[in-house]
Protein backbone atom coordinates (compact mmCIF):
# COMPACT_ATOMS: atom_id res chain seq x y z
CA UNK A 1 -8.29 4.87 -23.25
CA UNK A 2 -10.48 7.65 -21.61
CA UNK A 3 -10.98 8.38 -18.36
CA UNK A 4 -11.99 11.35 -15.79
CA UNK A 5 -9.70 13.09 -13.40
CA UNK A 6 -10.85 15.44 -11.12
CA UNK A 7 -7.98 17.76 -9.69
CA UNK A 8 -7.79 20.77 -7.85
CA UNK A 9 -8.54 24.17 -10.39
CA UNK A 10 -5.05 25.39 -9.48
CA UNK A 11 -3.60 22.12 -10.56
CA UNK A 12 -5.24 22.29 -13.60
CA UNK A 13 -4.14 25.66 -14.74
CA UNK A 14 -0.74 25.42 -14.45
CA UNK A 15 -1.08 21.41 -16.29
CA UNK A 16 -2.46 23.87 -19.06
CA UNK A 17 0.15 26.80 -18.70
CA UNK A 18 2.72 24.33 -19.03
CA UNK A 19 1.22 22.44 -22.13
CA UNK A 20 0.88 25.58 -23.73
CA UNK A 21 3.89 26.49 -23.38
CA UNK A 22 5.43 23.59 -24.72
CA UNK A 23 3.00 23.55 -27.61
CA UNK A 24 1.32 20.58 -26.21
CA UNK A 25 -1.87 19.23 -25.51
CA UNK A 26 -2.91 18.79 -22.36
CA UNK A 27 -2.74 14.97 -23.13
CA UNK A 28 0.66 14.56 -24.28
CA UNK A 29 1.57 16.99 -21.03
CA UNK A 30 -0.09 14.59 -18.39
CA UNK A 31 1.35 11.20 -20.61
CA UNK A 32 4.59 12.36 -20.65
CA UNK A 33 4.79 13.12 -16.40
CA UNK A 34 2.69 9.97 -15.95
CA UNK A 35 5.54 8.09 -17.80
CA UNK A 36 8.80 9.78 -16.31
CA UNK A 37 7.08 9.68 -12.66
CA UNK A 38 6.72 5.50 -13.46
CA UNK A 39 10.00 4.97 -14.61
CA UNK A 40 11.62 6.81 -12.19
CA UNK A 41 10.18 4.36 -9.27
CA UNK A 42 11.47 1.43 -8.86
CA UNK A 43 8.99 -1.82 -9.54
CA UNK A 44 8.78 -3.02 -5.58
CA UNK A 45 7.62 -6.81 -5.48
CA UNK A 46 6.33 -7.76 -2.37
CA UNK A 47 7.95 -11.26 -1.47
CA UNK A 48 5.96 -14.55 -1.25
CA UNK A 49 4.18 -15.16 1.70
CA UNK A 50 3.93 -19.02 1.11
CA UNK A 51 0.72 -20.31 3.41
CA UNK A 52 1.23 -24.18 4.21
CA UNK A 53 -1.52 -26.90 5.21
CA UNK A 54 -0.53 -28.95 8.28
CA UNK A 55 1.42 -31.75 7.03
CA UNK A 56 2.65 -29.74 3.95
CA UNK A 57 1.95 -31.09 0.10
CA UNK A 58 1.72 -34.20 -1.46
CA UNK A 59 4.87 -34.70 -3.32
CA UNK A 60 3.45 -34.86 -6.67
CA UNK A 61 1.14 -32.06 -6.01
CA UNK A 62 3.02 -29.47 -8.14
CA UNK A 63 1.89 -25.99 -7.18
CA UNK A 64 1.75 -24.60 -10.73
CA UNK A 65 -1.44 -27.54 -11.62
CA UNK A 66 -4.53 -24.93 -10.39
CA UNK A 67 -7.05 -27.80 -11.33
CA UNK A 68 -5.76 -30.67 -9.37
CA UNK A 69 -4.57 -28.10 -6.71
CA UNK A 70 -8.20 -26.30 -6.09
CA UNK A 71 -9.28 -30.23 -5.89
CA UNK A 72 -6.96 -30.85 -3.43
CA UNK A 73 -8.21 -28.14 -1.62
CA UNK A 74 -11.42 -28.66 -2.11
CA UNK A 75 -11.19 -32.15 -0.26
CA UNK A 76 -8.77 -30.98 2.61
CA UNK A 77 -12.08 -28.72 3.83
């Protein structure tokens, strides 16, 4: 996929330095740091933040049914 970046000219040369350097393009240069930078964080999940109606759920209202669940909704309003 394409796309524009627009960094700072310093930034920039040395990407190209450095890809030279290594015989690379600056492609494979900027793929290969966006990869290692990735892996190296760890994947933070935020935790579910369940939001309840007053009374709670009907107990065959199963939460994973988005059709009968937006209807129920739709008729608590």
């Amino acid at each position: 996929m394409k796309t524009t970046l627009e960094l700072p000219d310093e930034l920039l040369i040395a990407a190209k330095r450095a890809a030279l350097e290594r015989r690379w393009t600056l492609r494979r240069l900027v793929e290969v740091a966006l990869r290692q930078e990735l892996a190296a964080r760890p994947k933070r999940r935020r935790p579910a933040r369940w939001i309840t109606a007053p009374g709670g759920l009907p107990a065959d209202l199963g939460l994973a049914d988005r059709e009968r669940m937006r209807e129920w909704i739709e008729r608590q309003g």
